[in-house]
C-alpha atoms as a PDB file:
ATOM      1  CA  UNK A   1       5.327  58.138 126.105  1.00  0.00           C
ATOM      2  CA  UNK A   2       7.531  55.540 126.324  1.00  0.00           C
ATOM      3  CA  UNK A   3      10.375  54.696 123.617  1.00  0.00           C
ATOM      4  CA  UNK A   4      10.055  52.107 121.067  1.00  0.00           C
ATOM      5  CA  UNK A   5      12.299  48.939 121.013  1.00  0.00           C
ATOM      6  CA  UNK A   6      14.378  50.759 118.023  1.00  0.00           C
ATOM      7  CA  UNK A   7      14.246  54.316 119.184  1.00  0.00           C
ATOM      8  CA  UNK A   8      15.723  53.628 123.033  1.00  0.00           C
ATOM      9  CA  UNK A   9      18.796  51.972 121.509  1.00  0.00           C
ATOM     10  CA  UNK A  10      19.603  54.718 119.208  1.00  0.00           C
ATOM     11  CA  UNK A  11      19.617  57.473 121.491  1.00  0.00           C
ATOM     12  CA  UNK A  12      21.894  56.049 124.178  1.00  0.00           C
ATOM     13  CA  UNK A  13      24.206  55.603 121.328  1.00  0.00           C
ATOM     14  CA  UNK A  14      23.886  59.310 120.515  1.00  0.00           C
ATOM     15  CA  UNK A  15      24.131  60.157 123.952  1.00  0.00           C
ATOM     16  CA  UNK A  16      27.434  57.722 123.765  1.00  0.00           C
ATOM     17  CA  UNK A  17      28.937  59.358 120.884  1.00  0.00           C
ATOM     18  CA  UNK A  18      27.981  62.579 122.182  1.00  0.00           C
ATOM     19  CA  UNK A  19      30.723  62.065 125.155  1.00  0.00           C
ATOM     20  CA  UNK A  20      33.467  60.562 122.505  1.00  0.00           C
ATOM     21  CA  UNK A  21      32.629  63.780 120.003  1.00  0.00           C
ATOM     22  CA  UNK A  22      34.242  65.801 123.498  1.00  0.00           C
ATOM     23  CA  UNK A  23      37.280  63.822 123.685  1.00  0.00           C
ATOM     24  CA  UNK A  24      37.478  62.930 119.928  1.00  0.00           C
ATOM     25  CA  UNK A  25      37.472  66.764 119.220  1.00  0.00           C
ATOM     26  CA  UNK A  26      40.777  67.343 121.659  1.00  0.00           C
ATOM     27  CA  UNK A  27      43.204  64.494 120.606  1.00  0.00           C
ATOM     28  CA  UNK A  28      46.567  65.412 119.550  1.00  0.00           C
ATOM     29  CA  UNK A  29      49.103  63.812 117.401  1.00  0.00           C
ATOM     30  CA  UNK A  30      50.723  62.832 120.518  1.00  0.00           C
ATOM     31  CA  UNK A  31      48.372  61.385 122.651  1.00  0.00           C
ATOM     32  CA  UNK A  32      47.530  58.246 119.988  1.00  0.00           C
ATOM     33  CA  UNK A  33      51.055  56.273 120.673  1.00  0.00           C
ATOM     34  CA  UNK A  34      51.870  58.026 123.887  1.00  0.00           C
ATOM     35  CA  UNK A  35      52.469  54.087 126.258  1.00  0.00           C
ATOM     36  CA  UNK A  36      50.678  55.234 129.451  1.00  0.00           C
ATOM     37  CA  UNK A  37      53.187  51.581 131.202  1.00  0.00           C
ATOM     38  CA  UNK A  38      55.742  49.714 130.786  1.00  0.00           C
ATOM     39  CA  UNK A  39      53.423  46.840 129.901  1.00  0.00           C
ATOM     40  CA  UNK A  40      51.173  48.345 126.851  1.00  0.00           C
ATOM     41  CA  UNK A  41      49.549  47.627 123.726  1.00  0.00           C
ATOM     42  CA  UNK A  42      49.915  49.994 120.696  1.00  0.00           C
ATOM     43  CA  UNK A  43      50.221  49.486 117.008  1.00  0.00           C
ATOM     44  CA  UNK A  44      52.542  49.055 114.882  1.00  0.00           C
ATOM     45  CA  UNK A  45      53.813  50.380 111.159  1.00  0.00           C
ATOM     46  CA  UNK A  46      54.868  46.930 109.434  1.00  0.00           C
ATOM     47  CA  UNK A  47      57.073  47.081 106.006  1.00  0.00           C
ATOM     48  CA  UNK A  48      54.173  47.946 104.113  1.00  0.00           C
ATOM     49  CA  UNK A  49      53.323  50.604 105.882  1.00  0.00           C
ATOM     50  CA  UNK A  50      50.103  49.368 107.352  1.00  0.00           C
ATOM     51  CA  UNK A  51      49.549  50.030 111.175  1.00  0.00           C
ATOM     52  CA  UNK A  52      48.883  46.443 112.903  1.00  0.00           C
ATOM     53  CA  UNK A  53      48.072  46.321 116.393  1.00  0.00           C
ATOM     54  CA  UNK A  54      49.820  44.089 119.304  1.00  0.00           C
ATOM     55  CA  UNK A  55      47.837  41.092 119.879  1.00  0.00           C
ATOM     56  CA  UNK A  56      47.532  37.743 121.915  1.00  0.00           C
ATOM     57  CA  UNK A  57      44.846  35.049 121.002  1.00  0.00           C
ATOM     58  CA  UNK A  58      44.145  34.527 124.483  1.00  0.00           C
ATOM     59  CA  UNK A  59      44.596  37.635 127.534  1.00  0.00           C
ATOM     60  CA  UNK A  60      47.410  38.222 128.671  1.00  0.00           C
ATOM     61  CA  UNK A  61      47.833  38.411 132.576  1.00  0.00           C
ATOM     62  CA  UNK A  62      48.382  41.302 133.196  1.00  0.00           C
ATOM     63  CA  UNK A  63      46.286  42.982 131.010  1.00  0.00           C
ATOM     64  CA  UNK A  64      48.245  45.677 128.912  1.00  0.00           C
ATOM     65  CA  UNK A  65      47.611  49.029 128.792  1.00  0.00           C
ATOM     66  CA  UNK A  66      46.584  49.904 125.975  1.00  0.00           C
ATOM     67  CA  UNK A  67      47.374  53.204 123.928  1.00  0.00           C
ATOM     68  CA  UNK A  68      44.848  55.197 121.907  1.00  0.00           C
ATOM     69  CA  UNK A  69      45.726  54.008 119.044  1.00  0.00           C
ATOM     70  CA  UNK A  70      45.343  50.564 119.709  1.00  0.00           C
ATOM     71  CA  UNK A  71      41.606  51.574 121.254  1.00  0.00           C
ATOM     72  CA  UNK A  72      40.668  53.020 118.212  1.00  0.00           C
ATOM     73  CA  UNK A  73      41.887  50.167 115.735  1.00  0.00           C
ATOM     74  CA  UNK A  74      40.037  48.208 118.244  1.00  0.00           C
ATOM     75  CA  UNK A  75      37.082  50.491 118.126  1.00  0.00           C
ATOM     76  CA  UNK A  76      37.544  50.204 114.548  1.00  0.00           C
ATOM     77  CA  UNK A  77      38.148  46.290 114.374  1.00  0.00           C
ATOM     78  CA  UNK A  78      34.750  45.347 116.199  1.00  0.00           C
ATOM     79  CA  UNK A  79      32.567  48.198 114.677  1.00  0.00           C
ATOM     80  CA  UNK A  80      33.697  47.155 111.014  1.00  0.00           C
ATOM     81  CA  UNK A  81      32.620  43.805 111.723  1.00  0.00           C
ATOM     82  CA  UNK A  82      29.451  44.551 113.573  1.00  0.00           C
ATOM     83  CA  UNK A  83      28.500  46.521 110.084  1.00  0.00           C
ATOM     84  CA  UNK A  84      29.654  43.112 107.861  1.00  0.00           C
ATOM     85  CA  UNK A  85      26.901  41.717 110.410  1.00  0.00           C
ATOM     86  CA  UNK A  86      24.279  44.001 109.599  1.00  0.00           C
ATOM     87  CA  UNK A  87      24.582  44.820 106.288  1.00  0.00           C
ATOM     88  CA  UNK A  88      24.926  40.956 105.283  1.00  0.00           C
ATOM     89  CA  UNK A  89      28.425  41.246 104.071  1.00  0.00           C
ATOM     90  CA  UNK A  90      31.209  39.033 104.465  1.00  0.00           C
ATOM     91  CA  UNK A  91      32.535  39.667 108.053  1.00  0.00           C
ATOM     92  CA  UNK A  92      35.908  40.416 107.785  1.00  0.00           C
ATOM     93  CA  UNK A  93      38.705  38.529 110.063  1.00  0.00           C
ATOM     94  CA  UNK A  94      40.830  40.677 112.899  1.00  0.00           C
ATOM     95  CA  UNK A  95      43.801  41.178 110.116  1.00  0.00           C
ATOM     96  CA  UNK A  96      42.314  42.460 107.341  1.00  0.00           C
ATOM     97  CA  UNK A  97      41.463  45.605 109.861  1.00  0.00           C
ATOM     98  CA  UNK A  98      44.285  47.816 109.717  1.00  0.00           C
ATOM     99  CA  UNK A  99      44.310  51.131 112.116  1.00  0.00           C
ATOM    100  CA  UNK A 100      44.500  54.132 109.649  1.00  0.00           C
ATOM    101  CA  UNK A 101      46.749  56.323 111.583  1.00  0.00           C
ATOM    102  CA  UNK A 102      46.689  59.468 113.741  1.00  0.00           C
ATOM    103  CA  UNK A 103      45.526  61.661 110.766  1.00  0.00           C
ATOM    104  CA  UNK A 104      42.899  59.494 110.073  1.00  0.00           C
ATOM    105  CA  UNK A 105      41.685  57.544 113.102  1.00  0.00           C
ATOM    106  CA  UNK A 106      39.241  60.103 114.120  1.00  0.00           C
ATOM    107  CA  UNK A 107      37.303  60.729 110.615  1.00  0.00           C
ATOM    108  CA  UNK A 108      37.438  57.079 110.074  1.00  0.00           C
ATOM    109  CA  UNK A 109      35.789  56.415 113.375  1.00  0.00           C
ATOM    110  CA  UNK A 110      33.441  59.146 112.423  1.00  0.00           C
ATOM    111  CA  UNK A 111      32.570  57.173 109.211  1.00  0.00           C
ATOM    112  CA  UNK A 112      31.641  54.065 110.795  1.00  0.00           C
ATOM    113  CA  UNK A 113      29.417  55.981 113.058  1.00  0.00           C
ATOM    114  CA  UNK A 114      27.331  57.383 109.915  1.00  0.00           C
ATOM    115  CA  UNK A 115      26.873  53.922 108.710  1.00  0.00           C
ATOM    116  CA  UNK A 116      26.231  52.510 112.236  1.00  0.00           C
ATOM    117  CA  UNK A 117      23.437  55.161 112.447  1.00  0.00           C
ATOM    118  CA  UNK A 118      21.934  53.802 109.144  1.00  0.00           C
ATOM    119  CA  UNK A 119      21.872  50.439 110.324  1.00  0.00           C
ATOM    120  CA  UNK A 120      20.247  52.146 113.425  1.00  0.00           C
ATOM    121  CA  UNK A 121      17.834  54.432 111.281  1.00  0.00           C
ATOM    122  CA  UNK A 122      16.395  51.502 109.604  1.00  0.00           C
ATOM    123  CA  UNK A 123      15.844  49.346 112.281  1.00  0.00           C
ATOM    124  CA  UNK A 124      12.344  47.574 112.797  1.00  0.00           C
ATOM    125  CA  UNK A 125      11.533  45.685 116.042  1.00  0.00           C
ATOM    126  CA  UNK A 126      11.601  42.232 113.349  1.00  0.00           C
ATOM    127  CA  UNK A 127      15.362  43.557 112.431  1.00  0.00           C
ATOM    128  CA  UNK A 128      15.777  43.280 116.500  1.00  0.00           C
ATOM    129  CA  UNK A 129      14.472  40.099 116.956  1.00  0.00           C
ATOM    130  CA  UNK A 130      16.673  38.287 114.307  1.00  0.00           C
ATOM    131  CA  UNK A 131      19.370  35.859 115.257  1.00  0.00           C
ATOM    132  CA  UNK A 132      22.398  37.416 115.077  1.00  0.00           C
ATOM    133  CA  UNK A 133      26.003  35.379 116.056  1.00  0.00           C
ATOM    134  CA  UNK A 134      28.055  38.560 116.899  1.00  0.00           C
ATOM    135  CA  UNK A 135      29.966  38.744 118.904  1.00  0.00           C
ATOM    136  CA  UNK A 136      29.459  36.045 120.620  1.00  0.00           C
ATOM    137  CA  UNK A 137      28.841  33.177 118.361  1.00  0.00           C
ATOM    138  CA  UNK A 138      25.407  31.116 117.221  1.00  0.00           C
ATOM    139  CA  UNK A 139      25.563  28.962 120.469  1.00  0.00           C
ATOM    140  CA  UNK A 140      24.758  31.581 122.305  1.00  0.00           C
ATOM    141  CA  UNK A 141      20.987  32.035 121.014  1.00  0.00           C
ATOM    142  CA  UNK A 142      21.134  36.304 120.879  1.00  0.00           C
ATOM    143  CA  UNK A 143      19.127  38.762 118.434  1.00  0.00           C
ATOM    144  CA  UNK A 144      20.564  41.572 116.654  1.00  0.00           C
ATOM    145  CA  UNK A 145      18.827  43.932 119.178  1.00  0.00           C
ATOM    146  CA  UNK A 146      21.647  42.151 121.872  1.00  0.00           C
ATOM    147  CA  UNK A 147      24.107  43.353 119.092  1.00  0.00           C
ATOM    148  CA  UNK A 148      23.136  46.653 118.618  1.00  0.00           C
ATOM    149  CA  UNK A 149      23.289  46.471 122.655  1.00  0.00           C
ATOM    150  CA  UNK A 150      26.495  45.367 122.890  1.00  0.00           C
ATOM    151  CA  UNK A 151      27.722  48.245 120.363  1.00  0.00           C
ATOM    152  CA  UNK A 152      26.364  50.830 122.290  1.00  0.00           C
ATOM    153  CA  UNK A 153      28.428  49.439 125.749  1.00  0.00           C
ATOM    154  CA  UNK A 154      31.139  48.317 124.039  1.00  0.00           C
ATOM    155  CA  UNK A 155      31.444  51.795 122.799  1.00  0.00           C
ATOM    156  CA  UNK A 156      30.871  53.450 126.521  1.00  0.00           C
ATOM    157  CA  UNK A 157      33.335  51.302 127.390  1.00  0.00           C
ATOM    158  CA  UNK A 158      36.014  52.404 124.836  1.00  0.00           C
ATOM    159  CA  UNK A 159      34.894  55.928 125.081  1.00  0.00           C
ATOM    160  CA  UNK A 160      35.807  56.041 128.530  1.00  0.00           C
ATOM    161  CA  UNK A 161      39.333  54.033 128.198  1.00  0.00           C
ATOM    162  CA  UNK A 162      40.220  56.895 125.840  1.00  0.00           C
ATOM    163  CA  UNK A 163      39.140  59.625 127.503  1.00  0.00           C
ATOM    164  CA  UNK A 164      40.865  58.354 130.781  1.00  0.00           C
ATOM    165  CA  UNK A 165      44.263  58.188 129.087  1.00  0.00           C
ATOM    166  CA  UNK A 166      43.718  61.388 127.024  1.00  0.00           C
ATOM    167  CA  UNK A 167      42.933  63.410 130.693  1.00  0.00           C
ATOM    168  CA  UNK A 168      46.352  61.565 132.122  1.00  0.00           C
ATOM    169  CA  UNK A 169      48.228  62.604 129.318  1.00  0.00           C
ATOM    170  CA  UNK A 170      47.012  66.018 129.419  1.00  0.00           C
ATOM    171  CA  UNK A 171      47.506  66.320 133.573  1.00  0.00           C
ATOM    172  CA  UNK A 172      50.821  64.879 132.720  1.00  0.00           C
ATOM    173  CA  UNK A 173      52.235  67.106 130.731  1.00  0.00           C
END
């Protein structure tokens, strides 16, 4: 039997997750701000203590390198305002998402999964077929199922820049 238009979705985001949960469950300390290059992206702690991450409006070329840390605030960034999206909050602007540090990155990326699969839980093929601007803005004509699309490879995506550096770090040692 064939999966439904809300079912298929969710499980290749489990089956995503389920390949973060194996690196997610090895990080160290040390792997968040180890710089992989010369030419990297990482966060920072600013005066108030709040980790901000390195950032250009427009790509740099070369692309940095980014460190784990900076993928997960990333991860972090995006996912938090994917859930503004669908829970028809206020979407919240690149700076007011701060990355929580090493102690906390992982159980906060954890939390957003729980209320991602919420969002996902409740879906109906209507809730698909809405118009939804993220990421990519109104002109664009999308749904909310291209949304919950684009979470789901965003999030391979991520998933494998972070388990790439972890293994390098790791072999590197």
């Amino acid at each position: 039997m064939p999966a439904s238009r809300t079912e298929l979705p969710r499980w290749q985001f489990d089956l995503t997750w389920s390949l973060f949960e194996y690196h997610l469950a090895e990080l160290e300390p040390g792997d968040f701000l180890w710089e992989p290059a010369k030419l990297c992206w990482t966060v920072h702690q600013d005066d108030d203590g709040a980790w901000r991450p390195d950032w250009a409006d427009s790509e740099p070329d070369p692309v940095p390198v980014p460190t784990i840390a900076w993928l997960t605030w990333h991860i972090g960034w995006w996912w938090s305002v994917a859930l503004d999206h669908a829970n028809r909050r206020t979407p919240r602007g690149r700076e007011d998402i701060t990355w929580p540090g090493g102690d906390s990155a992982v159980e906060w990326l954890r939390g957003l999964r729980d209320e991602w699969l919420a969002v996902l839980d409740g879906l109906t093929d209507a809730d698909l077929d809405v118009p939804s601007a993220y990421p990519w803005g109104e002109e664009a004509g999308l749904t909310f199922a291209h949304t919950v699309v684009w979470v789901n490879s965003e999030l391979m995506k991520n998933v494998s820049e972070i388990g790439q550096l972890r293994l390098i770090r790791v072999s590197a040692a």
